[in-house]
Protein backbone atom coordinates (compact mmCIF):
# COMPACT_ATOMS: atom_id res chain seq x y z
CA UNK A 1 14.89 21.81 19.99
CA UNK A 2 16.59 20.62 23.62
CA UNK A 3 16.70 24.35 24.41
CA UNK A 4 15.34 25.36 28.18
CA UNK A 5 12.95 27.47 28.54
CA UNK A 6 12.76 29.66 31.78
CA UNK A 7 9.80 29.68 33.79
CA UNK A 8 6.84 32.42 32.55
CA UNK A 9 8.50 32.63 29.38
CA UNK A 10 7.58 30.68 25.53
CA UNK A 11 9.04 29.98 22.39
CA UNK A 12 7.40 31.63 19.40
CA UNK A 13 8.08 30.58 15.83
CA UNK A 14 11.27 32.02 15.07
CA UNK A 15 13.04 30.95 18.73
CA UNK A 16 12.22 33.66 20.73
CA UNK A 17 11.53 34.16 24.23
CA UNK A 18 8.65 34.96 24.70
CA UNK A 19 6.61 36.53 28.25
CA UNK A 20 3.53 34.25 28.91
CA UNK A 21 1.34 37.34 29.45
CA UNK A 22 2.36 38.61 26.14
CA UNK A 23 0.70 35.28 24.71
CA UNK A 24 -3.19 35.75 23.80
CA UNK A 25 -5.20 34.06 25.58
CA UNK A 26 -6.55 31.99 22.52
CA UNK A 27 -2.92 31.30 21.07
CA UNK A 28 -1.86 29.73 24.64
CA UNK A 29 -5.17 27.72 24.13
CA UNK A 30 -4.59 26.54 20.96
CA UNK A 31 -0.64 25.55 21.81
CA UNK A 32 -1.96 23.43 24.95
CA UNK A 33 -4.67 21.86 22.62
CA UNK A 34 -2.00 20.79 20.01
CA UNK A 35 0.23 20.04 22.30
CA UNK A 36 -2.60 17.53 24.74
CA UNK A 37 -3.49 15.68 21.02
CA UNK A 38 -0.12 15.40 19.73
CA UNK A 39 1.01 13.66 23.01
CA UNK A 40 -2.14 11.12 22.55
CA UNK A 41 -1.50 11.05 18.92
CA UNK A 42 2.40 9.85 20.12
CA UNK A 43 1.23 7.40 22.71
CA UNK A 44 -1.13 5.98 19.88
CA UNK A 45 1.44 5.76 17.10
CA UNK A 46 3.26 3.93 19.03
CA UNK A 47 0.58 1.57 20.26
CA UNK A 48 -0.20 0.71 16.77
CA UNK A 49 3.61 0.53 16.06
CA UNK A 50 3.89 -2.26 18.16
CA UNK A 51 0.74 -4.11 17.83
CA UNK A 52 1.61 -3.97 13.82
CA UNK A 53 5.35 -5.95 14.78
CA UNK A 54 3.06 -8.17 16.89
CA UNK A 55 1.01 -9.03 14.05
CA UNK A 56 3.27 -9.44 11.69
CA UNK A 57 5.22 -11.75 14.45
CA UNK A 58 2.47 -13.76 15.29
CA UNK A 59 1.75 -14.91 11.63
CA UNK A 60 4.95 -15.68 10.80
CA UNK A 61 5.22 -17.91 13.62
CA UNK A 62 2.19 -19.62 12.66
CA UNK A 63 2.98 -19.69 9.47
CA UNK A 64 6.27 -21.52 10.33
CA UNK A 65 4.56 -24.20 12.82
CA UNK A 66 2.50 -24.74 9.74
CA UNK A 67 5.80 -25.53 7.71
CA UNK A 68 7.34 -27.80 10.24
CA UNK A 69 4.21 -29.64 10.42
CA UNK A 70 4.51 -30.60 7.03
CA UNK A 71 8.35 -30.29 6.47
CA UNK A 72 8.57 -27.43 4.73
CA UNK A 73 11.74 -24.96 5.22
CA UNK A 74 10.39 -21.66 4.70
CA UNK A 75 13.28 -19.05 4.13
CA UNK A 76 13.15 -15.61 2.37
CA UNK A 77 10.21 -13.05 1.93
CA UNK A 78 7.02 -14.02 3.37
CA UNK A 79 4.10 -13.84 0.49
CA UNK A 80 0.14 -13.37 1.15
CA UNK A 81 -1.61 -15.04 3.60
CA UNK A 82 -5.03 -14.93 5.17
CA UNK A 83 -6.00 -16.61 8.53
CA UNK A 84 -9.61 -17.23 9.41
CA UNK A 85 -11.45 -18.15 12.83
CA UNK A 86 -12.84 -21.24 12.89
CA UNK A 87 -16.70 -19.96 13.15
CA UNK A 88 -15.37 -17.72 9.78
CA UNK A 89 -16.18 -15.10 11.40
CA UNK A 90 -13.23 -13.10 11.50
CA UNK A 91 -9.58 -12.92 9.49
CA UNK A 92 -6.71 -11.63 9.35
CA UNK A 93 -5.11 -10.48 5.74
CA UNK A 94 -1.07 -10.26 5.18
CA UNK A 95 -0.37 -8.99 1.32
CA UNK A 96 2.89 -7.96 0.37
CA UNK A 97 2.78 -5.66 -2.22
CA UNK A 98 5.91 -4.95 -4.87
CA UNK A 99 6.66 -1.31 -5.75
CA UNK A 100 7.95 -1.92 -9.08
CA UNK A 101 9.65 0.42 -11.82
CA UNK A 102 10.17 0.06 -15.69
CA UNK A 103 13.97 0.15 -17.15
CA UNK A 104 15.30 1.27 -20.66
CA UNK A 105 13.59 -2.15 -21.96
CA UNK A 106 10.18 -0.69 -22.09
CA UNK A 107 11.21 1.84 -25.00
CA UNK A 108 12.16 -1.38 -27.16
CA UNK A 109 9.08 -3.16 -25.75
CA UNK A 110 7.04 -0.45 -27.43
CA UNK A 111 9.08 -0.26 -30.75
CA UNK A 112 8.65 -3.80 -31.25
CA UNK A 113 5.06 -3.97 -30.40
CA UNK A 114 4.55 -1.62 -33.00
CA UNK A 115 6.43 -3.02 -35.61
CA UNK A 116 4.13 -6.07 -34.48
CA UNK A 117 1.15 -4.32 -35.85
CA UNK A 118 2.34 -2.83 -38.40
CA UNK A 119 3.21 -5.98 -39.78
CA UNK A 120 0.44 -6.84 -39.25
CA UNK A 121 -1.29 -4.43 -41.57
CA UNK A 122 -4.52 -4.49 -42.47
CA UNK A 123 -5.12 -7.92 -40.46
CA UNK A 124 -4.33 -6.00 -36.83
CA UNK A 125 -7.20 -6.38 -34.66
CA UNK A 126 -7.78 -2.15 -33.85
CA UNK A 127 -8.22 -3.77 -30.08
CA UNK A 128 -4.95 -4.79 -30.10
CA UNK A 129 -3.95 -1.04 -30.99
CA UNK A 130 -5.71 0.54 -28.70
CA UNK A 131 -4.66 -1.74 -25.95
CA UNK A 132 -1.11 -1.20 -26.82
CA UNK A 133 -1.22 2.60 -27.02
CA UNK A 134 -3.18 2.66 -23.57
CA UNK A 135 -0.99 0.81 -21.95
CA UNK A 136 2.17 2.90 -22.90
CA UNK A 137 0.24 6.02 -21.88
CA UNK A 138 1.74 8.29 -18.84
CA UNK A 139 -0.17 9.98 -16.33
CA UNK A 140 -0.22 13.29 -15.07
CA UNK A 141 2.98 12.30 -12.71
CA UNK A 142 4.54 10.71 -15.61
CA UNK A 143 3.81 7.50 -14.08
CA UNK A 144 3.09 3.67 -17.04
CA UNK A 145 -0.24 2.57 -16.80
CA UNK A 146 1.36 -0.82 -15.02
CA UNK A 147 -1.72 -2.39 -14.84
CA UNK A 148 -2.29 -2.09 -18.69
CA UNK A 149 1.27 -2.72 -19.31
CA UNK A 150 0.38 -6.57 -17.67
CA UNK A 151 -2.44 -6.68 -19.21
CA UNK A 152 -0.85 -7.07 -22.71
CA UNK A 153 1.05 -10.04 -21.02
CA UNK A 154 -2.29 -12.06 -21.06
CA UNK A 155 -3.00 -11.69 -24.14
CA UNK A 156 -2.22 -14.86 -26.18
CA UNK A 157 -0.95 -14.15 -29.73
CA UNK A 158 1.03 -16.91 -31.86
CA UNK A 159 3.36 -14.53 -33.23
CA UNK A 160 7.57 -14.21 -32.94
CA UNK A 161 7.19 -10.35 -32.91
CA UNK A 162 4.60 -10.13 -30.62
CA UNK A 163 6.66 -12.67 -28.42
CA UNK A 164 9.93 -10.61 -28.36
CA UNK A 165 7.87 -7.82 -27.47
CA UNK A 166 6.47 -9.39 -24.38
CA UNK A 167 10.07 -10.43 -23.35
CA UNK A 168 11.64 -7.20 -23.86
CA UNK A 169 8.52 -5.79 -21.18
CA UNK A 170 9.12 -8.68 -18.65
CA UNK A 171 12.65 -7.79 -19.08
CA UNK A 172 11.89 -3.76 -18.03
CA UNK A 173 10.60 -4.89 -14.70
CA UNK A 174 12.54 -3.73 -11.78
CA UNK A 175 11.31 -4.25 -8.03
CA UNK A 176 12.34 -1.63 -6.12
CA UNK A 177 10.91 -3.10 -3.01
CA UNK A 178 8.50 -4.88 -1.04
CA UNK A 179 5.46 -3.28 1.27
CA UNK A 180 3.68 -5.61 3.77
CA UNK A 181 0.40 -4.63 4.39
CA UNK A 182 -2.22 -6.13 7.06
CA UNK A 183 -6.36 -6.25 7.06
CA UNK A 184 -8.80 -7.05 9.44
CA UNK A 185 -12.23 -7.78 9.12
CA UNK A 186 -15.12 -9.37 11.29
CA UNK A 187 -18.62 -10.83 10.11
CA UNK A 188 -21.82 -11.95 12.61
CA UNK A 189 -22.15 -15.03 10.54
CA UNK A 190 -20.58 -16.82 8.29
CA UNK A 191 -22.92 -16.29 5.25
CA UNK A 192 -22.37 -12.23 6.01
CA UNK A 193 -20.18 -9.97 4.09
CA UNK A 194 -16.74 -9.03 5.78
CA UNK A 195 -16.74 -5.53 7.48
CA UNK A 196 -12.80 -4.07 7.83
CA UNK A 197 -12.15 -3.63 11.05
CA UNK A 198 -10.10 -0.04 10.15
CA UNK A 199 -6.99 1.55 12.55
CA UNK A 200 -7.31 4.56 10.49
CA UNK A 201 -8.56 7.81 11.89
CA UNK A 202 -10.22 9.02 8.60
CA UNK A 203 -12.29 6.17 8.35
CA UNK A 204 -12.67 4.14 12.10
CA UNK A 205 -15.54 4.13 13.54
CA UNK A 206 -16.44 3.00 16.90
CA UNK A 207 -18.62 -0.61 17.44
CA UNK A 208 -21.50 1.53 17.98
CA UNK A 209 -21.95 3.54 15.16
CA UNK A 210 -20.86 0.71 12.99
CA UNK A 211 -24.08 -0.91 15.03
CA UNK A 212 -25.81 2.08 13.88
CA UNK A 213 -25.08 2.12 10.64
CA UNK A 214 -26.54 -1.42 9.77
């Protein structure tokens, strides 16, 4: 709220004007300790804002030298990409992640994997069932079990039904849209696993506690 505030006077809550000497002592402490992080956590935010466009920037420019090197127009969404040092010591991770949804498709995907089995009879593997019903399974949010759902996709049976079926899925597919995502990680030597190097506050941790810890 742009609203000014007159000298010895503070804003409660509900927009009132309130006397600083009405204001305990340990609620006008805790407002000037929320208010000295928040304008850190600000300054931070957008730090990281613009080191993440950086980033992003920087790899797509080398990613595009790397095309003209070898004559390659590159043109629409960028894919996954990971650039190492060359001691292989340290990299840096680009993965672009789909956020996809299922259409009306998926209720004839199911109906037609079941008539699959039931054709099937007595010969259905009870794998195959089991696989199937897991895979149409909804979670607590209502959410497909998407992973499952691809995992009948690998499966290789030589069968028309079971065919349709897996076209009538792919068919359900929607992408929604398209998360980039970036990872860092460092190593002493190149035989050493890769340690993240986090910009998260619930899991960062400082070079010398991460010291400490190994």
């Amino acid at each position: 709220m742009n609203v000014e505030i007159p000298d010895g006077f503070i804003m409660d809550a509900k927009g009132r004007l309130v006397p600083e000497d009405m204001v305990k002592d340990h609620e006008r402490l805790e407002d000037q300790t929320v208010r000295k992080i928040l304008g850190y956590a600000e300054e931070l935010n957008a730090q990281i804002a613009r080191f993440r466009g950086h980033t992003f920037d920087d790899v797509a420019t080398f990613m595009d030298l790397l095309s003209e090197k070898y004559g390659v127009t590159r043109g629409g969404k960028k894919g996954n990409v990971t650039l190492i040092t060359f001691d292989g010591c340290m990299k840096v991770s680009v993965q672009v992640q789909d956020s996809l949804t299922f259409g009306p498709e998926l209720q004839v995907a199911k109906e037609l994997f079941d008539a699959c089995i039931s054709a099937w009879s007595e010969g259905a593997d009870a794998k195959i069932r089991t696989l199937v019903d897991h895979a149409f399974q909804v979670d607590k949010e209502g959410r497909i079990n998407r992973e499952a759902l691809f995992g009948l996709r690998r499966l290789e049976i030589d069968d028309d039904g079971w065919r349709q079926a897996i076209a009538a899925l792919n068919d359900s597919i929607r992408i929604q849209g398209s998360r980039e995502y970036v990872r860092f990680y460092k190593r002493d030597h190149p035989r050493e696993p890769w340690t993240p190097v986090t910009i998260d506050l619930a899991s960062a941790r400082a070079p010398a506690e991460l010291a400490g810890a190994s």
